[in-house]
Protein backbone atom coordinates (compact mmCIF):
# COMPACT_ATOMS: atom_id res chain seq x y z
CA UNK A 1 -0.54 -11.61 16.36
CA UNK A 2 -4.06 -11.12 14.52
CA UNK A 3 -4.84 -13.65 11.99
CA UNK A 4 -7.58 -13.63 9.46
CA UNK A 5 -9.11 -17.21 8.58
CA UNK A 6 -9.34 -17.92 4.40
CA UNK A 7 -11.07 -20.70 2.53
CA UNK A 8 -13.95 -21.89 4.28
CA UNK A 9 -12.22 -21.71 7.66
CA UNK A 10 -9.68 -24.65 6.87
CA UNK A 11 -7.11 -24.04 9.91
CA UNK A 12 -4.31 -24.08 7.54
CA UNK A 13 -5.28 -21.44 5.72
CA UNK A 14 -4.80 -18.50 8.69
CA UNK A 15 -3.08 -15.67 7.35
CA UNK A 16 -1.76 -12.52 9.87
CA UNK A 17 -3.07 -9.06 9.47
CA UNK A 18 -1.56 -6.33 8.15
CA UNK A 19 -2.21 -3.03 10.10
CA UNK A 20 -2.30 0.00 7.51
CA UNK A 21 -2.42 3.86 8.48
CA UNK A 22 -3.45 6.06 5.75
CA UNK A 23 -2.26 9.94 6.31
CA UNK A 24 -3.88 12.52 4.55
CA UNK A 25 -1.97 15.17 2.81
CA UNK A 26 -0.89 17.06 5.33
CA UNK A 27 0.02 14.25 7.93
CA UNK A 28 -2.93 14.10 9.79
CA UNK A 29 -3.87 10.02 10.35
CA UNK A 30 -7.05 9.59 8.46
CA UNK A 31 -8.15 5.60 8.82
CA UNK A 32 -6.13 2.56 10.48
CA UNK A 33 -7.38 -0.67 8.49
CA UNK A 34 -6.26 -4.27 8.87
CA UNK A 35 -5.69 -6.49 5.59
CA UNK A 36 -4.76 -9.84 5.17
CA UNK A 37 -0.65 -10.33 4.14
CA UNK A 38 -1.03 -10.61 0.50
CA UNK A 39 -3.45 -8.31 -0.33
CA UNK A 40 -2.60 -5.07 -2.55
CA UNK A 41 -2.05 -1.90 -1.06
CA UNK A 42 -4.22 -0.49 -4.26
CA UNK A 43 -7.42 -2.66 -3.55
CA UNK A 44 -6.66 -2.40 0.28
CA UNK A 45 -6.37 1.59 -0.26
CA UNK A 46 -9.92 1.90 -2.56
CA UNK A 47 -11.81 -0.30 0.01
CA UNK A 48 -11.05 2.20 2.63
CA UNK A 49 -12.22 5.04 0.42
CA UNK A 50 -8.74 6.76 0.02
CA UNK A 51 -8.31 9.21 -2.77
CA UNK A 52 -6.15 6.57 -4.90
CA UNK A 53 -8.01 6.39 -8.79
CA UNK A 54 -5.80 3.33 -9.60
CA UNK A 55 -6.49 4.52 -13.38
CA UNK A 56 -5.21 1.28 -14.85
CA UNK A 57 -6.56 -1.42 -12.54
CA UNK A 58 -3.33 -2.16 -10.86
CA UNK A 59 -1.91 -2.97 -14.25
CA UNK A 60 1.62 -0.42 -13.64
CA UNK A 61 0.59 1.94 -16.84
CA UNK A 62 0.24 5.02 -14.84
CA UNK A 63 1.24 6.93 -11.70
CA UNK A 64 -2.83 7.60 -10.24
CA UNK A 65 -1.91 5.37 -7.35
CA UNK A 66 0.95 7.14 -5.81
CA UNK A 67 1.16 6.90 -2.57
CA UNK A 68 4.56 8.58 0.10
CA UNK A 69 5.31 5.79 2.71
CA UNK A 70 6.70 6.25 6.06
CA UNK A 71 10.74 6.56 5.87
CA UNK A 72 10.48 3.67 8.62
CA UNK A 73 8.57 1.65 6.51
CA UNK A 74 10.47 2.36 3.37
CA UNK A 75 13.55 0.23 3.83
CA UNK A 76 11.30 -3.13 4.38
CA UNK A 77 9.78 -2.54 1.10
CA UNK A 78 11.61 -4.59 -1.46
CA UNK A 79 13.09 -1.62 -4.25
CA UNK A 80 10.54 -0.68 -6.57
CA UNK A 81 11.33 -1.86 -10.08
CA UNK A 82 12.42 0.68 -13.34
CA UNK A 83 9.15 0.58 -14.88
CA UNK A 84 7.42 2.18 -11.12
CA UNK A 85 10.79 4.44 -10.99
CA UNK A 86 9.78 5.74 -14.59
CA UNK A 87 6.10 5.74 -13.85
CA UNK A 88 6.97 7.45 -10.31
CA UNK A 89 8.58 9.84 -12.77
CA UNK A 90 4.95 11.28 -14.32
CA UNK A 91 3.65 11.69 -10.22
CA UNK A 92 2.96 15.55 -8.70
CA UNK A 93 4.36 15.53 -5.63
CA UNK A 94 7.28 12.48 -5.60
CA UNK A 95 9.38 12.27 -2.89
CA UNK A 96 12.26 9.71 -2.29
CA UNK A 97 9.82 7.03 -0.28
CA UNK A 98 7.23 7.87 -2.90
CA UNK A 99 5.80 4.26 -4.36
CA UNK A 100 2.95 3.00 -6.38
CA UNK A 101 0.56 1.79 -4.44
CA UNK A 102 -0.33 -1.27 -7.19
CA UNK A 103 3.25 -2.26 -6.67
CA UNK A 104 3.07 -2.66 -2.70
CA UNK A 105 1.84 -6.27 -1.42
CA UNK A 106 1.47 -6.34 1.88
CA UNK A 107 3.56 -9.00 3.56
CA UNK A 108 4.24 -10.39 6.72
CA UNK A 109 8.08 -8.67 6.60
CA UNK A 110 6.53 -5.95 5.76
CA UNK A 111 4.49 -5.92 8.77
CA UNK A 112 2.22 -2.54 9.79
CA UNK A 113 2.66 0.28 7.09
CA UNK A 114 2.24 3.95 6.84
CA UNK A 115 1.57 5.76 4.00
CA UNK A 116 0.63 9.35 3.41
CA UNK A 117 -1.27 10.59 0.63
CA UNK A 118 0.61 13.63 -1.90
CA UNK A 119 -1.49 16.61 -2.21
């Protein structure tokens, strides 16, 4: 298991990694990144310079963060709320594993994640 060490190295405070593989549009793997469980799929997405504008800062007021994840990943995902399924509703591309990425925090059930970018 990788582990990433927060707050000044205090041995309680080990948290595991989170391995994340961003598709491009058409399927192709693009970057594999590691993130700490907790982080934000959103923040975790922009540091890794994927095409996600994140319009609204994460705040769930608009649909720029749309990201397709794996149908193997989907299920451990807890079910997005009504306010993403209405945003999700304003998204080009939406498919039925299609998610806000703002929405998604990475989580040790979670575990490694896919997603794919819509074109």
């Amino acid at each position: 298991m990788r582990t990433h060490r927060c707050d000044g190295g205090d041995a309680g405070a080990l948290r595991r990694l989170i391995r994340l593989r961003f598709l491009k549009a058409d399927g192709t793997l693009d970057r594999e990144v590691d993130a700490p469980a907790g982080s934000i799929l959103l923040h975790v997405a922009q540091n890794a310079d994927q095409p996600l504008e994140g319009t609204c800062g994460g705040q769930m007021s608009c649909s720029t963060c749309h990201v397709i994840v794996a149908s193997d990943d989907f299920a451990r995902l807890p079910r997005p709320s009504d306010e993403e399924d209405y945003l999700l509703d304003f998204a080009a591309d939406v498919t039925p594993t299609s998610r806000l990425a703002c929405q998604i925090v990475l989580t040790e059930e979670v575990g490694a994640l896919t997603v794919r970018m819509p074109e």
